[in-house]
Structures are given as C-alpha cells and as structure tokens.
PDB file of N, CA and C in Angstrom:
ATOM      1  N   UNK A   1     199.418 -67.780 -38.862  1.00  0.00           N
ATOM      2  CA  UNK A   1     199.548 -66.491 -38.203  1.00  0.00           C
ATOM      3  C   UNK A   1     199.430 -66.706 -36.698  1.00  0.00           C
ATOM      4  N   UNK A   2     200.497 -65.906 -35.858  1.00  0.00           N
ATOM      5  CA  UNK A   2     200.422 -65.450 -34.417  1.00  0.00           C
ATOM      6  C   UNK A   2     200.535 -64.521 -33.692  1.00  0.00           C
ATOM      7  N   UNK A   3     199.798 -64.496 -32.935  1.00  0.00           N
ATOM      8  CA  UNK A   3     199.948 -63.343 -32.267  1.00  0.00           C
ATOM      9  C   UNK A   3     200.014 -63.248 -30.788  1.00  0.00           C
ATOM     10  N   UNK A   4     200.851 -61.921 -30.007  1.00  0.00           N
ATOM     11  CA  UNK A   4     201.142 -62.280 -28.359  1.00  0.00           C
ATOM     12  C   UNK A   4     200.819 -60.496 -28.434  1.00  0.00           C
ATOM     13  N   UNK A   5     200.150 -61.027 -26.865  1.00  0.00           N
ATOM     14  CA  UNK A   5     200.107 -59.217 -26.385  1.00  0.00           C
ATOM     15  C   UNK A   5     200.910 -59.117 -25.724  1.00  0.00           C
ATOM     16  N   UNK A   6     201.312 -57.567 -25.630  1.00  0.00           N
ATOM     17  CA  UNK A   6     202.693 -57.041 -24.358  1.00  0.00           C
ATOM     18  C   UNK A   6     201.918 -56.301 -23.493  1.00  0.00           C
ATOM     19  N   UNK A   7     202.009 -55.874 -22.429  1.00  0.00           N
ATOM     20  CA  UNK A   7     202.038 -54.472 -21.776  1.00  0.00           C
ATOM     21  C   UNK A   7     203.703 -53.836 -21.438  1.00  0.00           C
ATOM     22  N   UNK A   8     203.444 -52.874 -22.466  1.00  0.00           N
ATOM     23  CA  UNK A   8     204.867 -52.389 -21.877  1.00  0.00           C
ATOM     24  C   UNK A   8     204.767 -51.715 -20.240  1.00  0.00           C
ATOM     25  N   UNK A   9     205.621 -52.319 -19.950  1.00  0.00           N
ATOM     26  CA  UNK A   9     206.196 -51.529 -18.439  1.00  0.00           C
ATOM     27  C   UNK A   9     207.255 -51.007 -18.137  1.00  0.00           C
ATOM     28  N   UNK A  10     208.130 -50.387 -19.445  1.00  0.00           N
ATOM     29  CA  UNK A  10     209.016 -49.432 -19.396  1.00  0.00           C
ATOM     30  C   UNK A  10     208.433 -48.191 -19.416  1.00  0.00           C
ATOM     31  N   UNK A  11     208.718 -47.121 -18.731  1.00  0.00           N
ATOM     32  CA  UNK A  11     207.770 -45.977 -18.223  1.00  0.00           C
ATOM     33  C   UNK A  11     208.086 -45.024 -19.771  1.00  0.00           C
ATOM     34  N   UNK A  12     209.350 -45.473 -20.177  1.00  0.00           N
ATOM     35  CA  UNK A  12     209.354 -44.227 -21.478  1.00  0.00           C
ATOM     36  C   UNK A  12     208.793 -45.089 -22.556  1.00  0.00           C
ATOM     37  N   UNK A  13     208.324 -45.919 -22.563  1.00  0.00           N
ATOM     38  CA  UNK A  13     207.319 -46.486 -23.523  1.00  0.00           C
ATOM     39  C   UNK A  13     208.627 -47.427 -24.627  1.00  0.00           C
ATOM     40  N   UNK A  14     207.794 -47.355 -26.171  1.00  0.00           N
ATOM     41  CA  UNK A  14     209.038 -48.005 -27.206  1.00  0.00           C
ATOM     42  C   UNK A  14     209.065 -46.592 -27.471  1.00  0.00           C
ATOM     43  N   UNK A  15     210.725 -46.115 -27.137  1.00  0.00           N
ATOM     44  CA  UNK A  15     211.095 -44.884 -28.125  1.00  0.00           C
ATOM     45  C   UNK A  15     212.445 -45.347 -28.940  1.00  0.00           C
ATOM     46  N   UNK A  16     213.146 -44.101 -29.607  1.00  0.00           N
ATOM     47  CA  UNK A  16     213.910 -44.566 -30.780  1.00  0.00           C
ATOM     48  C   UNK A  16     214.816 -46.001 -30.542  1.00  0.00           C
ATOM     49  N   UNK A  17     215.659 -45.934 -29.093  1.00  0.00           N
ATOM     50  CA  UNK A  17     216.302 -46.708 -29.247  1.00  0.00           C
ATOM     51  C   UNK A  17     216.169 -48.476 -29.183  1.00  0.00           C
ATOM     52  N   UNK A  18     214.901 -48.702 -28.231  1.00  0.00           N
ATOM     53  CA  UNK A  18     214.573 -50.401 -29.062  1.00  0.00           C
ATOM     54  C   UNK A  18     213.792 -50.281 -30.151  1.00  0.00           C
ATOM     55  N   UNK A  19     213.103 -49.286 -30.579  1.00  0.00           N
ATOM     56  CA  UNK A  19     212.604 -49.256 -31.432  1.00  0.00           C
ATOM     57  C   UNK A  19     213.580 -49.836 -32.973  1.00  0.00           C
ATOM     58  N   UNK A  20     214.316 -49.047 -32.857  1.00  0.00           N
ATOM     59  CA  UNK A  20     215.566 -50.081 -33.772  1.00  0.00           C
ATOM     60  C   UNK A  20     215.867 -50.914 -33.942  1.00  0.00           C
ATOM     61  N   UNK A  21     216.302 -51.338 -32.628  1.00  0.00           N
ATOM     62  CA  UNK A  21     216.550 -52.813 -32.331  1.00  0.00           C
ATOM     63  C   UNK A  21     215.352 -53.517 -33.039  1.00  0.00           C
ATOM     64  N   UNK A  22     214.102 -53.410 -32.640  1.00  0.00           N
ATOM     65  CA  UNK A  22     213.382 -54.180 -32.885  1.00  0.00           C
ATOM     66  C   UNK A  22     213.435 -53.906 -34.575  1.00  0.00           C
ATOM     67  N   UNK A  23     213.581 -53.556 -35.441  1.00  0.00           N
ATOM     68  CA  UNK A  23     212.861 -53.129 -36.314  1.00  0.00           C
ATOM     69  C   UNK A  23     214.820 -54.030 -37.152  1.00  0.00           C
ATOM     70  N   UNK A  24     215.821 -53.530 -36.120  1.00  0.00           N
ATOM     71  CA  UNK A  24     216.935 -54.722 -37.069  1.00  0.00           C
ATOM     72  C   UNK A  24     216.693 -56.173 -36.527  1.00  0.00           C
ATOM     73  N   UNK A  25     215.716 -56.476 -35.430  1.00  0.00           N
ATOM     74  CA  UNK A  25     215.542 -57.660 -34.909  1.00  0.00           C
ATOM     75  C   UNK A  25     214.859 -58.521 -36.088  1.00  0.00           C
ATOM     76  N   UNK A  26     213.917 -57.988 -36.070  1.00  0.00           N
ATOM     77  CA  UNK A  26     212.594 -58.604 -37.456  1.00  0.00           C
ATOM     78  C   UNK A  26     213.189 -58.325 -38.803  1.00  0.00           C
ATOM     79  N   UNK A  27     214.170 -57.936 -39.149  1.00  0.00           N
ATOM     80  CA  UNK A  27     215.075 -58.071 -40.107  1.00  0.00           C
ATOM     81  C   UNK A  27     215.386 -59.678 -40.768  1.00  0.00           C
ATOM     82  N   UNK A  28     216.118 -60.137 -39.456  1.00  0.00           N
ATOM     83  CA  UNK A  28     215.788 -61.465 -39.903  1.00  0.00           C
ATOM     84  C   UNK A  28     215.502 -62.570 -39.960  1.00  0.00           C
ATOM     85  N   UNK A  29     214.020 -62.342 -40.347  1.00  0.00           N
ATOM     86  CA  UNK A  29     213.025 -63.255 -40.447  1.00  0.00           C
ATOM     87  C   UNK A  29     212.193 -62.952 -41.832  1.00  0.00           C
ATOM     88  N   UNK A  30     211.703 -63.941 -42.284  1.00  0.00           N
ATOM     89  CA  UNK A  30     210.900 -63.640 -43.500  1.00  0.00           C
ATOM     90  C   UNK A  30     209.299 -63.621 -43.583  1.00  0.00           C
ATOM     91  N   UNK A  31     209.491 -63.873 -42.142  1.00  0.00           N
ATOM     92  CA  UNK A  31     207.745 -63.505 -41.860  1.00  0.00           C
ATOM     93  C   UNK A  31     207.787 -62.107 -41.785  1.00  0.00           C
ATOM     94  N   UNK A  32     205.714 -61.537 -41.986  1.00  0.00           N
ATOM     95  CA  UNK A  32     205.585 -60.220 -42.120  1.00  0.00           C
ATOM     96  C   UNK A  32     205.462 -60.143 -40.695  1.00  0.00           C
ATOM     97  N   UNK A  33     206.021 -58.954 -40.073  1.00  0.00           N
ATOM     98  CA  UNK A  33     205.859 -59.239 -38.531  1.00  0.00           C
ATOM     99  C   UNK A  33     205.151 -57.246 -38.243  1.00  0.00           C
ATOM    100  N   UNK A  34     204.076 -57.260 -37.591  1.00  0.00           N
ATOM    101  CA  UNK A  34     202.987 -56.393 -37.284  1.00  0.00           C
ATOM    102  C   UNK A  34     202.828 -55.794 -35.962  1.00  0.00           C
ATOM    103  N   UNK A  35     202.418 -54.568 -35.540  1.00  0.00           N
ATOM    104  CA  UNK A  35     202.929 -53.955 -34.246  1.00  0.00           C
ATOM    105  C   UNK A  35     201.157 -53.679 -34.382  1.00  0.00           C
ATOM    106  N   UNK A  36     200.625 -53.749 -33.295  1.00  0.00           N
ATOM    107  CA  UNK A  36     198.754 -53.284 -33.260  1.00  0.00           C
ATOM    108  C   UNK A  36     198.955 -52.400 -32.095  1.00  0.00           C
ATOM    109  N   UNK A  37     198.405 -51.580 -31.909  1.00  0.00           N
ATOM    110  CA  UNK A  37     198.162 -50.928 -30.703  1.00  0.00           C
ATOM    111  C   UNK A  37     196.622 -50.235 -31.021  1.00  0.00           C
ATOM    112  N   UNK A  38     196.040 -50.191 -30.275  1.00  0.00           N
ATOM    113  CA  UNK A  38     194.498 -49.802 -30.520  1.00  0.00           C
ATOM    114  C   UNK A  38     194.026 -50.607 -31.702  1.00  0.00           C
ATOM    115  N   UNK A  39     192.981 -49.162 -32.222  1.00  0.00           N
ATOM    116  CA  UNK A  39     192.855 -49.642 -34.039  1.00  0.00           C
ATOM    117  C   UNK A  39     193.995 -49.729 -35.075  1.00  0.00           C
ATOM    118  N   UNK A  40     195.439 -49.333 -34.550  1.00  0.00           N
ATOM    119  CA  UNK A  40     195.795 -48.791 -35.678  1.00  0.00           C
ATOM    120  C   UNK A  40     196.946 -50.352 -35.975  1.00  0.00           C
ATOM    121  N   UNK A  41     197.452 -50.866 -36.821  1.00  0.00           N
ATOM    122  CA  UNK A  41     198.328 -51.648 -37.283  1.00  0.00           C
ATOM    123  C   UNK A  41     199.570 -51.284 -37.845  1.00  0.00           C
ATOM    124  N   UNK A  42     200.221 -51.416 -37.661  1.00  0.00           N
ATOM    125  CA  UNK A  42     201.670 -51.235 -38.690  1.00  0.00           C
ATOM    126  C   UNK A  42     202.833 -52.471 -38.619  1.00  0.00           C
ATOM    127  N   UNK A  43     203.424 -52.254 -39.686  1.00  0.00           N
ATOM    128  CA  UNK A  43     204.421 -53.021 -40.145  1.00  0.00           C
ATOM    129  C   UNK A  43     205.650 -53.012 -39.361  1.00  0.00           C
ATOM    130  N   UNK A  44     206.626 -53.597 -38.895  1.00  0.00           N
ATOM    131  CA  UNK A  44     207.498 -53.430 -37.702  1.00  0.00           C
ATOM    132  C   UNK A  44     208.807 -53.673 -39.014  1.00  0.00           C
ATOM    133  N   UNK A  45     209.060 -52.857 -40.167  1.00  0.00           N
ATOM    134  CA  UNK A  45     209.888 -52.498 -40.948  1.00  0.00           C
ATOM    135  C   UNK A  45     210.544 -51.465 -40.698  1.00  0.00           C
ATOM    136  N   UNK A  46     209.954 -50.485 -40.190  1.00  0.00           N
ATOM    137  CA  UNK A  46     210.275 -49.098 -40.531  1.00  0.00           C
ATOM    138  C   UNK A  46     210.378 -48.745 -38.729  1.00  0.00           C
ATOM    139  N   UNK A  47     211.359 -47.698 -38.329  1.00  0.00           N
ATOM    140  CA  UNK A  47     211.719 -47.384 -37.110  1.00  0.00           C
ATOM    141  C   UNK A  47     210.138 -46.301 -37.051  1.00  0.00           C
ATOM    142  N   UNK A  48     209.664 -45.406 -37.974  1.00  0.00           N
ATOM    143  CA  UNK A  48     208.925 -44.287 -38.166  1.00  0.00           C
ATOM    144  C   UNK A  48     207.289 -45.185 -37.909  1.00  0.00           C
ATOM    145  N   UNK A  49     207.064 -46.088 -38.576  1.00  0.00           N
ATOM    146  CA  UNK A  49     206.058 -47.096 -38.112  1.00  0.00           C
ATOM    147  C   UNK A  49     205.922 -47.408 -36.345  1.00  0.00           C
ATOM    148  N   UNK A  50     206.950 -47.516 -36.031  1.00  0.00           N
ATOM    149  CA  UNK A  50     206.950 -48.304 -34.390  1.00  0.00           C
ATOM    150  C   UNK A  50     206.819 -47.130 -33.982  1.00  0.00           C
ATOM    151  N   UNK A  51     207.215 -45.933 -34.257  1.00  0.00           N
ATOM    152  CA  UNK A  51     207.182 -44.415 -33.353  1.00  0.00           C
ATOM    153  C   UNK A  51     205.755 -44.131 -33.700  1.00  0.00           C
ATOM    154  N   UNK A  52     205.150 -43.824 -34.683  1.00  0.00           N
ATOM    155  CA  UNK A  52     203.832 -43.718 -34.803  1.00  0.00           C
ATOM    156  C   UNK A  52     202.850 -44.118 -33.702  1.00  0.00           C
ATOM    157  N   UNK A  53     202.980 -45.239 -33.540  1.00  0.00           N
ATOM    158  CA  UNK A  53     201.891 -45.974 -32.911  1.00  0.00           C
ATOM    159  C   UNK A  53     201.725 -45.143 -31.039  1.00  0.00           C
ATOM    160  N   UNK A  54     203.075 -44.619 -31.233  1.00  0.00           N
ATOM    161  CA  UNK A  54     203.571 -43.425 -29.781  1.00  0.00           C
ATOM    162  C   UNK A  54     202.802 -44.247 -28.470  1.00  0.00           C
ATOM    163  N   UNK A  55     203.430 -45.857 -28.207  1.00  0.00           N
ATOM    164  CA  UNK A  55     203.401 -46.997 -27.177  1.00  0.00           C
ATOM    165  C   UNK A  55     203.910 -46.489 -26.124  1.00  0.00           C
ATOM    166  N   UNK A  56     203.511 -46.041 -24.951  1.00  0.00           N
ATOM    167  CA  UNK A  56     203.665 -45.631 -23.600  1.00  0.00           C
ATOM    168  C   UNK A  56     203.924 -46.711 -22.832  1.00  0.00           C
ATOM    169  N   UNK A  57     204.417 -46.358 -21.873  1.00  0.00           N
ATOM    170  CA  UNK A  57     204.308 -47.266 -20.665  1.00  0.00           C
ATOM    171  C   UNK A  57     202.484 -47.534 -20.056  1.00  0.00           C
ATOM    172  N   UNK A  58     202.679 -48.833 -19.971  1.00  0.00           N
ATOM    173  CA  UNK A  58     201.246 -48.914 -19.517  1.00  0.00           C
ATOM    174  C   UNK A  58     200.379 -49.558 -21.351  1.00  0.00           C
ATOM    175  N   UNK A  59     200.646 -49.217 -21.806  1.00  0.00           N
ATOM    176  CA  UNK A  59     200.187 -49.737 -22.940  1.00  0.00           C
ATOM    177  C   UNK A  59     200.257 -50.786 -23.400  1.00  0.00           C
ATOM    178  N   UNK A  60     199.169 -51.341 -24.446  1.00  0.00           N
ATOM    179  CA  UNK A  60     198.817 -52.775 -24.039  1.00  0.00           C
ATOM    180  C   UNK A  60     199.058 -52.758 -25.933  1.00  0.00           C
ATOM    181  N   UNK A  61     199.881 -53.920 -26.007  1.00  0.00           N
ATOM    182  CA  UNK A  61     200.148 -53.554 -28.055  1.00  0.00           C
ATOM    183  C   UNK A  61     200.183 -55.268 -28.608  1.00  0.00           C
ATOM    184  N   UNK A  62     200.060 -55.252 -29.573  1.00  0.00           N
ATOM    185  CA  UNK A  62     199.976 -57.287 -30.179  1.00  0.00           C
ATOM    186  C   UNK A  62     200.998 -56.917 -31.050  1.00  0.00           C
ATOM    187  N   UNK A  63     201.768 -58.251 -30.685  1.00  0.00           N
ATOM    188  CA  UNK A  63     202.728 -58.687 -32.016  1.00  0.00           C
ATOM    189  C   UNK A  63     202.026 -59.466 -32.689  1.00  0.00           C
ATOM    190  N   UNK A  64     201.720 -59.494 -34.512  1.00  0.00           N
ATOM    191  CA  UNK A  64     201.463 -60.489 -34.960  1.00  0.00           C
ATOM    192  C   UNK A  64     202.262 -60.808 -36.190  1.00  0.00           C
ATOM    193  N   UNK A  65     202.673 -61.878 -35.734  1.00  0.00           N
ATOM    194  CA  UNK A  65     203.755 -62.751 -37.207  1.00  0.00           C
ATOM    195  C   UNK A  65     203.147 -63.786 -38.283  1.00  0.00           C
ATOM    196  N   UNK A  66     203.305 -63.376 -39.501  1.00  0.00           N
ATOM    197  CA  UNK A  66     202.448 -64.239 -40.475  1.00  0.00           C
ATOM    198  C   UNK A  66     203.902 -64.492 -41.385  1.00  0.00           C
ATOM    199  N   UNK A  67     204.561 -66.270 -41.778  1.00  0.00           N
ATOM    200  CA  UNK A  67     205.028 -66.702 -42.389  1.00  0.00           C
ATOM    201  C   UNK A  67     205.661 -67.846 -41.754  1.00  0.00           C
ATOM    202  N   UNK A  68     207.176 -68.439 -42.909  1.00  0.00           N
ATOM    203  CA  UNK A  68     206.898 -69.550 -42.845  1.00  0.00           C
ATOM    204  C   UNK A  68     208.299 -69.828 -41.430  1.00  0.00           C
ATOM    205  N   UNK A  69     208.109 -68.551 -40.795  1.00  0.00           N
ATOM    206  CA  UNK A  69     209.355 -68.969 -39.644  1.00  0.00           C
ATOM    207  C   UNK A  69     208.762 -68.138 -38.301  1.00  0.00           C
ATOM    208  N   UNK A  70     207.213 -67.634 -38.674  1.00  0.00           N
ATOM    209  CA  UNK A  70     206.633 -67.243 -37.125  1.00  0.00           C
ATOM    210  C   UNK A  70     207.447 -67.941 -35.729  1.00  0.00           C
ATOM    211  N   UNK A  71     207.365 -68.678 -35.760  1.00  0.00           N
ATOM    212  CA  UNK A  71     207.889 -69.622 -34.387  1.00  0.00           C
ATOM    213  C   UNK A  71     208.698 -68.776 -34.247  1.00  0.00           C
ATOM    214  N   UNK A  72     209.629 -69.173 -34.660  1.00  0.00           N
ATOM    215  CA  UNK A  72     211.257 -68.562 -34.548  1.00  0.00           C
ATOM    216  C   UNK A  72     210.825 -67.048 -34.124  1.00  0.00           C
ATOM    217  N   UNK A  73     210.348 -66.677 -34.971  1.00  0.00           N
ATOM    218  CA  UNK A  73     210.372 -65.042 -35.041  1.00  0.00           C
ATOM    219  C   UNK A  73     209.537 -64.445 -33.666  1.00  0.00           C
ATOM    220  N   UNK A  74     208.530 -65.060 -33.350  1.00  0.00           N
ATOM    221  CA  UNK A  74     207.872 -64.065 -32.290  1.00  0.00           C
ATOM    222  C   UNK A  74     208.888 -64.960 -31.033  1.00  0.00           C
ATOM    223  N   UNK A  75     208.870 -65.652 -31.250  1.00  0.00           N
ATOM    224  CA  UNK A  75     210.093 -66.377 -29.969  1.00  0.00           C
ATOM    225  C   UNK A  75     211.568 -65.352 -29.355  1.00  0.00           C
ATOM    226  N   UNK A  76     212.099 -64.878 -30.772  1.00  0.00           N
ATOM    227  CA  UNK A  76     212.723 -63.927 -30.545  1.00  0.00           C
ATOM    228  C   UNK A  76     212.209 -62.536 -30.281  1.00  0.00           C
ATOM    229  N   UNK A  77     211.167 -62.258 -30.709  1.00  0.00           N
ATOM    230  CA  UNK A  77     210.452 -61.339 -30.082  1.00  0.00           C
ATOM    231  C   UNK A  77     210.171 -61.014 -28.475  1.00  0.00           C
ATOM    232  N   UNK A  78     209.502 -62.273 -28.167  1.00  0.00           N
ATOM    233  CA  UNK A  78     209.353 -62.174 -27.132  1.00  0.00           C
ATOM    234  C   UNK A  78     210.306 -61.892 -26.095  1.00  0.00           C
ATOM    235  N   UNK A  79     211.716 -62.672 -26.201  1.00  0.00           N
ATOM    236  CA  UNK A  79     212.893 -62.213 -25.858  1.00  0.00           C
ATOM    237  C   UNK A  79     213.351 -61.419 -25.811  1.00  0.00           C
ATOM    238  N   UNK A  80     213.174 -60.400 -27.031  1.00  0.00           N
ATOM    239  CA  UNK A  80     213.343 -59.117 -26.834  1.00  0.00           C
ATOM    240  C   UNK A  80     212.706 -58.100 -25.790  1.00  0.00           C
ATOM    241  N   UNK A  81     211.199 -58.465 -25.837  1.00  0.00           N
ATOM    242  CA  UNK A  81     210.090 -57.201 -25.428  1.00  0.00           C
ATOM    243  C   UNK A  81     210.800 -57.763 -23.915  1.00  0.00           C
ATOM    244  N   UNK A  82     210.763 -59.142 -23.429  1.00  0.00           N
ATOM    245  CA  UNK A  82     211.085 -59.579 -21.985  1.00  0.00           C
ATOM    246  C   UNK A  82     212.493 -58.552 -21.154  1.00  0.00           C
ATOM    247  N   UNK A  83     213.661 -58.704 -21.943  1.00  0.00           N
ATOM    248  CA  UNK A  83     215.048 -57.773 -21.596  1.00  0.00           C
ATOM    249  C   UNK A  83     214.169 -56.704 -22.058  1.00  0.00           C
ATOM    250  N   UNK A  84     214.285 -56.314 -23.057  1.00  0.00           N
ATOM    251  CA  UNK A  84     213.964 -54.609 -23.219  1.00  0.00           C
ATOM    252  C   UNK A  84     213.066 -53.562 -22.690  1.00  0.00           C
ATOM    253  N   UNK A  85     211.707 -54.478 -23.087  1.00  0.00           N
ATOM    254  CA  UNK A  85     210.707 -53.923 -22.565  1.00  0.00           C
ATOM    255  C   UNK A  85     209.638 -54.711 -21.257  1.00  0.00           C
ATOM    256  N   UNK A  86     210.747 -55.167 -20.845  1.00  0.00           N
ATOM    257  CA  UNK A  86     209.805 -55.820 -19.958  1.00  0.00           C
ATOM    258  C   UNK A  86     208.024 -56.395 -19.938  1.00  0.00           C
ATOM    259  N   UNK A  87     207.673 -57.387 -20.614  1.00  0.00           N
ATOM    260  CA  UNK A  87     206.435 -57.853 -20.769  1.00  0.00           C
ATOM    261  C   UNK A  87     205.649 -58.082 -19.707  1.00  0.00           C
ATOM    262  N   UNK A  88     204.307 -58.222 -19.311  1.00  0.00           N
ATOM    263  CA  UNK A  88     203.603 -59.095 -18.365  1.00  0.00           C
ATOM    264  C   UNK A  88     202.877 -59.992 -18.857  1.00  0.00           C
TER     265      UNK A  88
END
C-alpha cells in the first residue's frame, strides 16, 4: 500500500468534470485506489464518492493505492492531480 497527499489548488476544488476523469482514470488499474479527505475515506469508483468528500480548493486529500500495480497507478495519478488539479 501507498499513499501521496495533494493540496488542491484549483479554486473550484474536484467537481464533476475531473472528477470523472479520475474515476475513468483508476479504471484501469486493478489496484483498490482510495480518496481520504479528513476522517472520511472513499473509494475513487464512483463519480458520487469523489463529490461527497466536497474537496475545495485549498484542501489537503491522500491518495491511497493498495494492489499489485500501485506504482503504475498512483504514478498516473499523480499526473493527473499535477495537469488537472494542480498539486503542491
């Protein structure tokens, strides 16, 4: 298992539209791949999961990937949050 923190610094936070993306991003991979923000955890399956967590700009959230292609997978992650959502 791994895990990376973001701060998003897109001011409209994750709303619907990377939210998708991300959610056909982790598609494919066969690791379970996990969105944390505060206490709360969710599964980065479902577009309704990533909206839940209602990630602002300024907000500080963990990716964590558990299986047998993590590497790969938060690698592309990270790539993503970097273009999309801009990481620090």
């Amino acid at each position: 298992m791994i895990s990376k923190d973001y701060i998003i610094n897109a001011a409209e936070g994750i709303h619907a539209r990377p939210a998708t993306a991300l959610v056909k991003l982790t598609k494919r991979f066969k690791s379970t791949i996990s969105m944390k923000k505060g206490p709360r955890t969710v599964k980065i399956n479902s577009l309704l999961n990533i909206l839940s967590l209602a990630a602002k700009g300024g907000d500080t959230i963990t990716i964590i990937v558990d299986g047998e292609d993590e590497v790969g997978a938060l690698v592309a992650i990270d790539l993503f949050f970097h273009e999309e959502l801009k990481h620090l």
